[in-house]
Every structure is written in structure tokens, then in C-alpha cells.
Protein backbone atom coordinates (compact mmCIF):
# COMPACT_ATOMS: atom_id res chain seq x y z
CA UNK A 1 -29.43 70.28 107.16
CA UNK A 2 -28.80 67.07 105.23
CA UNK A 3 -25.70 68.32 104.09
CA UNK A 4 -24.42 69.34 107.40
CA UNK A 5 -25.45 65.68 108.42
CA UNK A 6 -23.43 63.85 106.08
CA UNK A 7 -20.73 66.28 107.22
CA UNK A 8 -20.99 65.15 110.90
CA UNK A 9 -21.51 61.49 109.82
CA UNK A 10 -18.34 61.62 107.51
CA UNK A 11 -15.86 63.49 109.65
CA UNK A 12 -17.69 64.08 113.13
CA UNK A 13 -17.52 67.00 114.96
CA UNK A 14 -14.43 68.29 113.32
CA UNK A 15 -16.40 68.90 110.05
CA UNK A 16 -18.52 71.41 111.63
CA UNK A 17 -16.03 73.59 111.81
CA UNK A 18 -16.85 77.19 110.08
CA UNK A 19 -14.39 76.48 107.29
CA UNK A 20 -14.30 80.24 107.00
CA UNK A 21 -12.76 80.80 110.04
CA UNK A 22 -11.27 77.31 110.75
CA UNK A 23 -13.18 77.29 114.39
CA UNK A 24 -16.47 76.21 115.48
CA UNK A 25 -19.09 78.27 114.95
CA UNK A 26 -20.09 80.57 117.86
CA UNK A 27 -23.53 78.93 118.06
CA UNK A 28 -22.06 75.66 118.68
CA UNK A 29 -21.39 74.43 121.94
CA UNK A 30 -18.42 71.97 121.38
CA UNK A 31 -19.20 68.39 121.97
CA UNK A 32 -16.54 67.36 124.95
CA UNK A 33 -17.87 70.09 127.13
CA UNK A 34 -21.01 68.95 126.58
CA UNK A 35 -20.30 65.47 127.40
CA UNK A 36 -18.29 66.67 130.35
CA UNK A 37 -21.46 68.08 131.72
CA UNK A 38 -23.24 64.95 131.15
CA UNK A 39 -21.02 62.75 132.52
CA UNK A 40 -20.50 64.76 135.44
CA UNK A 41 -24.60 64.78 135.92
CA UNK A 42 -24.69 61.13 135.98
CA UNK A 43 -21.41 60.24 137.77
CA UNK A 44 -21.62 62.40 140.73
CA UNK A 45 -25.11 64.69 140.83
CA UNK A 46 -27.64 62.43 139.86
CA UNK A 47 -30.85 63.22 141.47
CA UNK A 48 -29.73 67.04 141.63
CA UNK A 49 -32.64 69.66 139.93
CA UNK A 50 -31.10 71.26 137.11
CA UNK A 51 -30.53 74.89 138.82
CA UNK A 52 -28.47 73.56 141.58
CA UNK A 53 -26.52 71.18 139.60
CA UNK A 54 -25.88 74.21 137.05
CA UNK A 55 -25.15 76.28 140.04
CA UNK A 56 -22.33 74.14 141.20
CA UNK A 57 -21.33 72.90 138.49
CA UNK A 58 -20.22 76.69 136.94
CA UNK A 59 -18.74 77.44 140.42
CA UNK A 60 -17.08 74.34 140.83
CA UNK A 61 -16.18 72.94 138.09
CA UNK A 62 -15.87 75.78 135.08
CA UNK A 63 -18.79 75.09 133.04
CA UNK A 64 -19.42 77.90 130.80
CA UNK A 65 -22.52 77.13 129.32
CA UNK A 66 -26.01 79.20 130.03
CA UNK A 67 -28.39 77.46 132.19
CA UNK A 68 -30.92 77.36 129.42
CA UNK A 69 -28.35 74.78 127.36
CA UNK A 70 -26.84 72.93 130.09
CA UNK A 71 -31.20 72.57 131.50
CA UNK A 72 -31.98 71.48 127.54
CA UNK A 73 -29.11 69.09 127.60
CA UNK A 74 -30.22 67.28 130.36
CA UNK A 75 -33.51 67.17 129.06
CA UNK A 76 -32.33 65.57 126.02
CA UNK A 77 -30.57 62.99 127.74
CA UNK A 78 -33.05 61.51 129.60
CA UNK A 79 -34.26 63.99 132.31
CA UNK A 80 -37.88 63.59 130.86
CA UNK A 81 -37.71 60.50 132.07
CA UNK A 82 -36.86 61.49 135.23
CA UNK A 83 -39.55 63.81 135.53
CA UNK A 84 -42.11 61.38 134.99
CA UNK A 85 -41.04 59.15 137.35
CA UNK A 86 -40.72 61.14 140.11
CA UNK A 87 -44.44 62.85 139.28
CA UNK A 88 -42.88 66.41 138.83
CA UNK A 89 -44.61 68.34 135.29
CA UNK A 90 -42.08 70.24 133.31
CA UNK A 91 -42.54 74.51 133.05
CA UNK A 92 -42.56 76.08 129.79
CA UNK A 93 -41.88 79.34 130.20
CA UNK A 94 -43.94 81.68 127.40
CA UNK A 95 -41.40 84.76 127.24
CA UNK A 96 -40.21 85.31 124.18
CA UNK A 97 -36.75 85.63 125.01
CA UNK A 98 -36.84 82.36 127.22
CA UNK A 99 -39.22 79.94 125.26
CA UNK A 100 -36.80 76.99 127.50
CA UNK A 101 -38.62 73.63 126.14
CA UNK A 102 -38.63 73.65 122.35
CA UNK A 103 -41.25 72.09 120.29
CA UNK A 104 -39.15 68.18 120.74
CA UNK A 105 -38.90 68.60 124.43
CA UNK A 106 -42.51 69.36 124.73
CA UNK A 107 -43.28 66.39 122.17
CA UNK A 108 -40.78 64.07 124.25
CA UNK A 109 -42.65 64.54 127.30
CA UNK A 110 -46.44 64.26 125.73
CA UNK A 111 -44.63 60.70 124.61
CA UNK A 112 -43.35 60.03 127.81
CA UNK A 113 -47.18 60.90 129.62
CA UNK A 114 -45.44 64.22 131.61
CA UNK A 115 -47.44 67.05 132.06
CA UNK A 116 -46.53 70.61 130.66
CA UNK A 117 -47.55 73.73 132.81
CA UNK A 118 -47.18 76.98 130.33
CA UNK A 119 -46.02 79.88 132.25
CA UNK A 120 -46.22 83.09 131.27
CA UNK A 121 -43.44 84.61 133.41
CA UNK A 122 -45.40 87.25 134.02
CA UNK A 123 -44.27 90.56 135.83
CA UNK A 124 -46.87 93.05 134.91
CA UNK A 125 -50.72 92.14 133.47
CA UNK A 126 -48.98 93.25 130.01
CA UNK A 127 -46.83 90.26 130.43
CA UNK A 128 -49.71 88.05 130.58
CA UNK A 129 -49.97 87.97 127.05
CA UNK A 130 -46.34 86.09 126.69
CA UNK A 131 -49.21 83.17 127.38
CA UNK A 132 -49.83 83.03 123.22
CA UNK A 133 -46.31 82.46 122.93
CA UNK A 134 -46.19 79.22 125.00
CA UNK A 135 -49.46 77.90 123.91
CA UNK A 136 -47.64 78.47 120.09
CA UNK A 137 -44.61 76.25 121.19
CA UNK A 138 -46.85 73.48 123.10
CA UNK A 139 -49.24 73.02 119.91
CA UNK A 140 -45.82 72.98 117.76
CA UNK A 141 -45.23 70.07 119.79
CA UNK A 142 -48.39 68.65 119.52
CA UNK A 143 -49.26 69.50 123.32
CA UNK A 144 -53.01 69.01 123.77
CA UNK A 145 -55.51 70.27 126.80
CA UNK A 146 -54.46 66.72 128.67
CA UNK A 147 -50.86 67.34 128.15
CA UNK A 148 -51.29 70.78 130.06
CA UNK A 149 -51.36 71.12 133.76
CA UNK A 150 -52.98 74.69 133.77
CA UNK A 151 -55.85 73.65 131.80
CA UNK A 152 -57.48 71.89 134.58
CA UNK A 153 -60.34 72.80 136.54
CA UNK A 154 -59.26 74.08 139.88
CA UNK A 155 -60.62 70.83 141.37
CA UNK A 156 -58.43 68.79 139.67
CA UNK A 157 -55.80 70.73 139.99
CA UNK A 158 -55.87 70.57 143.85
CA UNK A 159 -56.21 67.08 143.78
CA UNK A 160 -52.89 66.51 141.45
CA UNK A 161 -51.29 68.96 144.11
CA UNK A 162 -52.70 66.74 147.32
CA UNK A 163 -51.78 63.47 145.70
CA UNK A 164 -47.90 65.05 146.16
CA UNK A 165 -46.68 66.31 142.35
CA UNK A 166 -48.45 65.95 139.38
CA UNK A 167 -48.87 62.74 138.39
CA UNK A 168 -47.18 61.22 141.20
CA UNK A 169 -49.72 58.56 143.01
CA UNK A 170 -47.76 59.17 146.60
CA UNK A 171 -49.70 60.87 149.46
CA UNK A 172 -48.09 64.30 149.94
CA UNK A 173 -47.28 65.54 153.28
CA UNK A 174 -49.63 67.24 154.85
CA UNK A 175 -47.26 70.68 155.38
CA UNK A 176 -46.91 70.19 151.76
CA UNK A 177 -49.97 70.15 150.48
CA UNK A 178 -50.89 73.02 152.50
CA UNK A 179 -48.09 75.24 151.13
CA UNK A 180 -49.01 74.57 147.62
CA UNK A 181 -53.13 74.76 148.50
CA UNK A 182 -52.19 78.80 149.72
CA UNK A 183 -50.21 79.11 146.91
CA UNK A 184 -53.47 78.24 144.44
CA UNK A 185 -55.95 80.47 146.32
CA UNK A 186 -53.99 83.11 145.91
């Protein structure tokens, strides 16, 4: 890693290049489409939730990315922050395949005092068991039982829901709150 650091500092993107091949690796995503995104985020869909923006953005304007990277990138950037100030806690799915926030994101938003709800994706009660997966990543990122929104008490949890979003201080409205409160009995 170190070397492949002095690499970037000493040449930039460039001198990641496979030299093998004389092309970016395949597990790269090259840097100006990646700032395209970005710019295009904050320029002209700021505000937007990831899937739409992603969803527009791939019809409209050729992105090529997966949703996982272009959701990631985001994150990275400063949509944490974003999260926290508009009260809404961010998912970590616990498939295996999936595993969207790594072990930084999840760190980024203990720092940042967002909460984490670890889903399990779940389509059959064999699924369920994906949960170990997630709880692996959120301890990698040094998640603890504050950090996670499903580790509260069902009272609690009801009132983060009828205060609006988690961790948002607004009133929700009432058609809200009732949508979400048959959504928990369930």
C-alpha cells in the first residue's frame, strides 16, 4: 500500500496504471468519472437520496458505475454529514455479497453521532443469519450498542420514529408516524 502511495503522490493517477497492461486496472474506477459524479451531485442534485440520483444520473447522464460505488462515493464525500443533519440513520446491509458501508463508513458516522441500523436483507428465516455478518463489519468499525438503531428497546425505538427520523428533534407528521408505527408492529 505504501508503495502504491508514493506512486499516486509522485505521478497521480497515471501511475496506477497496471504497467502490465498499460491501462487501469479493472478494479479501479478512474478518477474523472468519479469526480464527474461528484460534481454533478453537488452542482445540480443536491438534496437528492442516493437511489434516485443514481437512477438519473445512469439514464441521463451515462454514468457507468454500480450503485454500490457511486452510494460509497457520496458517502465519502460528505453524505454522512448529511445524514446527520437531516436525522436520517444509515442501513448496513449484512449480506455477504452487499456488505454496502465498510468498516470507515461505519467509523465515519459513529464520529459524526449517526446511527447505524444492521439489516439483514433477509428473504427467508435462513437469511436471518446474514445478521453475524453486519454485526462483524459494525464492530470492525468500532460500532457499539449506542451506535446501533436496532438495538433499542421497542420503546425507544418508537419514540426515535415519533420524534420524525432518528435523531432528528422535529415533530413528525402525524400520517408519518403512523406509517412507520404499523410498520414496527408488524
Amino acid at each position: 500500500m505504501r508503495r502504491w502511495r508514493a506512486r499516486y503522490e509522485a505521478g497521480g493517477p497515471v501511475a496506477l496504471y497496471d504497467r502490465r497492461r498499460v491501462r487501469p486496472s479493472r478494479l479501479q474506477a478512474p478518477a474523472p468519472e468519479v469526480q464527474r459524479i461528484l460534481r454533478l451531485y453537488r452542482e445540480r442534485f443536491a438534496g437528492w437520496n442516493v437511489r434516485h440520483f443514481y437512477r438519473f444520473a445512469r439514464r441521463e447522464h451515462a454514468v457507468r458505475l454500480s450503485y454500490s460505488f457511486v452510494k460509497l462515493a457520496l458517502q465519502e464525500a460528505g453524505l454522512v454529514r448529511k445524514a446527520r443533519a437531516r436525522g436520517i440513520a444509515l442501513e448496513l446491509n449484512a449480506h455477504p455479497d452487499r456488505l454496502d458501508l465498510t468498516d470507515t463508513h461505519c467509523r465515519m458516522a459513529k464520529e459524526e453521532g449517526v446511527l447505524v441500523a444492521i439489516s439483514s436483507d433477509a428473504h427467508t428465516t435462513l437469511d436471518l443469519e446474514n445478521l453475524r455478518f453486519g454485526v462483524g463489519q459494525a464492530r470492525r468499525g468500532w460500532l457499539e450498542k449506542a451506535d446501533v438503531l436496532n438495538t433499542r428497546p421497542l420503546a425507544e425505538l418508537r419514540r426515535i420514529i415519533d420524534r420524525g427520523q432518528a435523531g432528528d428533534t422535529r415533530p413528525a407528521s402525524p400520517r408519518r408516524a403512523a406509517r412507520v408505527r404499523r410498520r414496527v408492529r408488524a
